[in-house]
Protein backbone atom coordinates (compact mmCIF):
# COMPACT_ATOMS: atom_id res chain seq x y z
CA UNK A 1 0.00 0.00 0.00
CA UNK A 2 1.06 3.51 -0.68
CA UNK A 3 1.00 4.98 2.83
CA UNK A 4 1.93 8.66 1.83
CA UNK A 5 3.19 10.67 -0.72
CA UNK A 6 5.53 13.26 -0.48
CA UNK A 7 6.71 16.41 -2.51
CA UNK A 8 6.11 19.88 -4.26
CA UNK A 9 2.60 20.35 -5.12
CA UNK A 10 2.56 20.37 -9.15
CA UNK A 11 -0.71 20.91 -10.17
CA UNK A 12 -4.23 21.47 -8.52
CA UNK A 13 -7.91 20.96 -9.72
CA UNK A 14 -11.41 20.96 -7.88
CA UNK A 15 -11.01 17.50 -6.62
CA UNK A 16 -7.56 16.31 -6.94
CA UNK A 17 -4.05 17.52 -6.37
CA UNK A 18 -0.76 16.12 -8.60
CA UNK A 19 2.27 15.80 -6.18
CA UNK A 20 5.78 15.70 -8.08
CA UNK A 21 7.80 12.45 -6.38
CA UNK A 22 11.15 11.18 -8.00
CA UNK A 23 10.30 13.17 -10.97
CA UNK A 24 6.44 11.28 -11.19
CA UNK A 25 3.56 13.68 -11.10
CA UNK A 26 1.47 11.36 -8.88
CA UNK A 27 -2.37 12.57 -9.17
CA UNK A 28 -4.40 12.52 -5.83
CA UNK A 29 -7.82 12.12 -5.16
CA UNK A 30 -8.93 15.02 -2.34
CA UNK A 31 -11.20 16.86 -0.55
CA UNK A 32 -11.58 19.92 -0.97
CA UNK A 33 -10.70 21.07 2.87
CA UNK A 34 -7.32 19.04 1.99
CA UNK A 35 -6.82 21.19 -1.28
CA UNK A 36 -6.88 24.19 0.20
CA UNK A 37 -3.94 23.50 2.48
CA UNK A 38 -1.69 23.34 -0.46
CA UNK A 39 0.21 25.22 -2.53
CA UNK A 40 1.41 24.79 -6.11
CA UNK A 41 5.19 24.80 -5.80
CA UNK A 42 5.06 24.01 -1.77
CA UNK A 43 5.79 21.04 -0.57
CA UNK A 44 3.30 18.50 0.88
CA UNK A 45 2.66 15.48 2.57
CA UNK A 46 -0.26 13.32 2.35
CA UNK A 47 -1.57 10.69 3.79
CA UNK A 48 -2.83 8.29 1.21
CA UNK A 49 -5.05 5.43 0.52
CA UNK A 50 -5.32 2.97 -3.33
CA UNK A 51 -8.41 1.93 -4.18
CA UNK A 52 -7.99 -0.71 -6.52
CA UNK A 53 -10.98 -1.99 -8.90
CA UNK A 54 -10.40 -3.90 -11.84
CA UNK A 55 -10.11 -1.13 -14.86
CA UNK A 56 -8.62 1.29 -12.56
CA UNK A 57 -6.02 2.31 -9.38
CA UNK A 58 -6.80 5.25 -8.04
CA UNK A 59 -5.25 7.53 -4.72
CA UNK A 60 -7.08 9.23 -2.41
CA UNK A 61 -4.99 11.68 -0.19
CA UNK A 62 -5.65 13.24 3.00
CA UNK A 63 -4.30 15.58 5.73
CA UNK A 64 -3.40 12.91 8.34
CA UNK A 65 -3.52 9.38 9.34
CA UNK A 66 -6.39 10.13 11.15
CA UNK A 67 -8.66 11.04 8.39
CA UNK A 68 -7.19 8.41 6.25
CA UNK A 69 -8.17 6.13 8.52
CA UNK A 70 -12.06 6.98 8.86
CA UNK A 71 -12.22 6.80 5.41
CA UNK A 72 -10.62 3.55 5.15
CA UNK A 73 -13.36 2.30 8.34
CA UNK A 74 -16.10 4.25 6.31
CA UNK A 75 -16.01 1.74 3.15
CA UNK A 76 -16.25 -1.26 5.66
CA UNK A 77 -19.97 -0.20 5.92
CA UNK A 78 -22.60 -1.19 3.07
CA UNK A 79 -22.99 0.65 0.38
CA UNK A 80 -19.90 3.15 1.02
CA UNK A 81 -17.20 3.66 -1.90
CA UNK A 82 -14.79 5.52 -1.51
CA UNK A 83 -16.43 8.50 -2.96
CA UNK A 84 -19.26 8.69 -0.39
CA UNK A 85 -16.73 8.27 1.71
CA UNK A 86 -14.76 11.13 0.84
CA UNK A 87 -17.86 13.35 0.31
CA UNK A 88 -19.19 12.43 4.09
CA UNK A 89 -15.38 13.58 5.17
CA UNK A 90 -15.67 16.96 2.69
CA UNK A 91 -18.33 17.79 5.24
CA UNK A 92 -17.59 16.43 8.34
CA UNK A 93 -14.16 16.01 10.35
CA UNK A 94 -12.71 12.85 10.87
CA UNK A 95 -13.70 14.20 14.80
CA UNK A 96 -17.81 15.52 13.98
CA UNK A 97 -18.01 11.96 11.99
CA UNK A 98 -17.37 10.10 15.15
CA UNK A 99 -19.65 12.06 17.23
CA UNK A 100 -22.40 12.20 14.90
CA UNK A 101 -22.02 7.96 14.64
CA UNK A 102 -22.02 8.15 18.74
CA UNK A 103 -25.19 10.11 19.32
CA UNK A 104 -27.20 8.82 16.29
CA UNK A 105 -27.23 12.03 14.69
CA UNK A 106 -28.93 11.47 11.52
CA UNK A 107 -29.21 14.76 10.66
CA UNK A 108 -25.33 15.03 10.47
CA UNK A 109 -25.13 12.32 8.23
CA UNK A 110 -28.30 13.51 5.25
CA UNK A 111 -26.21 16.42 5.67
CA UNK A 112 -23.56 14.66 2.94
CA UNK A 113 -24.99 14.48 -0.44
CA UNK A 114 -26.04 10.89 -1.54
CA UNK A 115 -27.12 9.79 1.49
CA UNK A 116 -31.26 10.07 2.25
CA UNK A 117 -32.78 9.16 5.78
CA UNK A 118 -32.61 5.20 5.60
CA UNK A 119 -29.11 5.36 4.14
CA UNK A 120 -28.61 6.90 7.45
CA UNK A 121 -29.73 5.40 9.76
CA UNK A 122 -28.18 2.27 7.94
CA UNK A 123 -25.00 3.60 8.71
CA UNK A 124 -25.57 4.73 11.99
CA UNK A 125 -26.06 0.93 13.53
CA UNK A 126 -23.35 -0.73 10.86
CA UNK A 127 -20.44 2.20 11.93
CA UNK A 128 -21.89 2.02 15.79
CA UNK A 129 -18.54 0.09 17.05
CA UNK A 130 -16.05 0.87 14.10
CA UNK A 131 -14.78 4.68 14.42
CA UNK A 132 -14.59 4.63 18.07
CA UNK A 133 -14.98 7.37 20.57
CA UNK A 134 -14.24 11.38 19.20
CA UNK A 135 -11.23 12.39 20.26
CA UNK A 136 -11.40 16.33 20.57
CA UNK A 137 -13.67 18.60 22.14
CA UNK A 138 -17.22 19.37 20.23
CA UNK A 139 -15.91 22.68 19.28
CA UNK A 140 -12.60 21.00 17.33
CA UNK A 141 -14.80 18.33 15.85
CA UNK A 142 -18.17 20.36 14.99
CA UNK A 143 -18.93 20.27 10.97
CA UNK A 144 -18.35 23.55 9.08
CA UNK A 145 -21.23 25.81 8.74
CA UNK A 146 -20.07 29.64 9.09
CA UNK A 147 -16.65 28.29 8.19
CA UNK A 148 -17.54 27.57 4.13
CA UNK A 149 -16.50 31.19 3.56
CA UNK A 150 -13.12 30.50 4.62
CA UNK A 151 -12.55 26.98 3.23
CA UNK A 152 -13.43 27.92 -0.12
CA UNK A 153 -11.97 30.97 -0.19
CA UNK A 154 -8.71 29.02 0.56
CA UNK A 155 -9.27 26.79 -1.89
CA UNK A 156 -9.90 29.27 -5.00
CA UNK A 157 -6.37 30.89 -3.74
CA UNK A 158 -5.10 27.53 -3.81
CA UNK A 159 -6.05 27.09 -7.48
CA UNK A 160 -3.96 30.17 -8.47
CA UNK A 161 -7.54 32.50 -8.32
CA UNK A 162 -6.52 35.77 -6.82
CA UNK A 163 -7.64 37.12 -3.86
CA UNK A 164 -9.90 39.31 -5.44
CA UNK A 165 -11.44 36.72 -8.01
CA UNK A 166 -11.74 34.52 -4.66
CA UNK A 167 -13.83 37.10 -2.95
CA UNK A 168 -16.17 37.45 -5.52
CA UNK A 169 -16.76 33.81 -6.36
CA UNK A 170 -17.56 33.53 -2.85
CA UNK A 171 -20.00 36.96 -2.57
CA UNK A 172 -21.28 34.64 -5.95
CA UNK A 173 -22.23 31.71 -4.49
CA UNK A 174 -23.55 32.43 -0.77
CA UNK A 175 -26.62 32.83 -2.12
CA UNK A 176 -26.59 29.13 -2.67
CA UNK A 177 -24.92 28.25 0.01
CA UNK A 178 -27.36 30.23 2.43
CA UNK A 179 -29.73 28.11 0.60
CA UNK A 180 -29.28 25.01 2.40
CA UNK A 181 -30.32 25.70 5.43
CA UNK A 182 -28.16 23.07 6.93
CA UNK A 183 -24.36 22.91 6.38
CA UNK A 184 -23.31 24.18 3.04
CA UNK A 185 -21.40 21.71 0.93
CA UNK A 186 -17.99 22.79 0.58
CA UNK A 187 -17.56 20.93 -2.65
CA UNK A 188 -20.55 21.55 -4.25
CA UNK A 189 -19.45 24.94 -3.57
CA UNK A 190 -16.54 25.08 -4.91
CA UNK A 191 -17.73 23.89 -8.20
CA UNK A 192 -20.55 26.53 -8.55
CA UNK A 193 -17.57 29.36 -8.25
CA UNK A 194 -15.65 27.69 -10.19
CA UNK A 195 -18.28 28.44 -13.04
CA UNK A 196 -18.49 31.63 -12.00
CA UNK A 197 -14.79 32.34 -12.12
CA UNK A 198 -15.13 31.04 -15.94
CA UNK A 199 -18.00 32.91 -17.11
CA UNK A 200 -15.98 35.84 -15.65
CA UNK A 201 -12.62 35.37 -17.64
């Protein structure tokens, strides 16, 4: 298994990051809370994960161990690929994941898009004993609401947008976002001002 990969940050899109290693642009599979930590022409270190099915290999990267990990004890439950998987981490923390599993909040879960009510409450009994107490406080591990501004906005910049172009994509889409009503959907997000950005150019 590919634990990690390791290097300068070559190229970035929406939903994946290529990392330069040994002179191999190695492309990544991310979130987009992961993408917005990094750079193009910084260096990074992610912690990785293969999925291997039979027409393709692909590599998921992530901040830590620890959010590699939930992903990894996500799939172990019905009906979970690896993009679900990812998704349900694009809106929840590793930590808010945990606690939402431990209280039975179902509301945290419909929160991710693809999963409905009985897809919840699936989960909730078949992940019951598998991700294991939270480890923070509620404030460290609480999903993003006000906090989309910021995330995306750090993820345009990210992308090469500048700071301007990353204000107004995000002025753009809040009236989406606000929307919701529930926790905005960083990815789905970042895709509308995305759009934006290219109508604008």
């Amino acid at each position: 298994m590919i634990a990690f990969v390791s290097g300068p940050v070559a190229a970035l899109a929406p939903d994946s990051a290529v990392v330069e290693v040994g002179g191999v642009g190695i492309a990544v599979q991310c979130a987009p809370n992961t993408l917005s930590g990094l750079r193009i022409g910084q260096q990074a270190k992610l912690a990785t994960s293969l999925v291997v099915r039979e027409d393709s290999l692909t590599l998921y990267g992530f901040a830590d161990d620890d959010e590699r990990q939930v992903f990894e004890l996500l799939q172990t439950a019905s009906g979970v690929g690896p993009r679900l998987a990812q998704s349900m981490l694009a809106v929840h923390s590793p930590d808010a994941l945990r606690r939402a599993v431990a209280t039975g909040d179902e509301k945290a879960l419909v929160a991710v898009p693809g999963i409905g009510k009985k897809g919840a409450q699936k989960l909730l009994l078949e992940l019951k004993d598998r991700l294991g107490e939270p480890i923070g406080s509620p404030t460290v591990g609480a999903p993003v609401t006000s906090g989309w501004r910021d995330q995306l906005h750090a993820a345009l910049i990210g992308l090469g947008y500048a700071t301007r172009e990353a204000d107004d994509a995000v002025t753009a889409v809040a009236p989406q976002a606000e929307a919701t009503g529930g926790t905005p959907q960083v990815g789905v997000l970042l895709k509308a001002a995305l759009q934006t950005l290219n109508r604008a150019r």
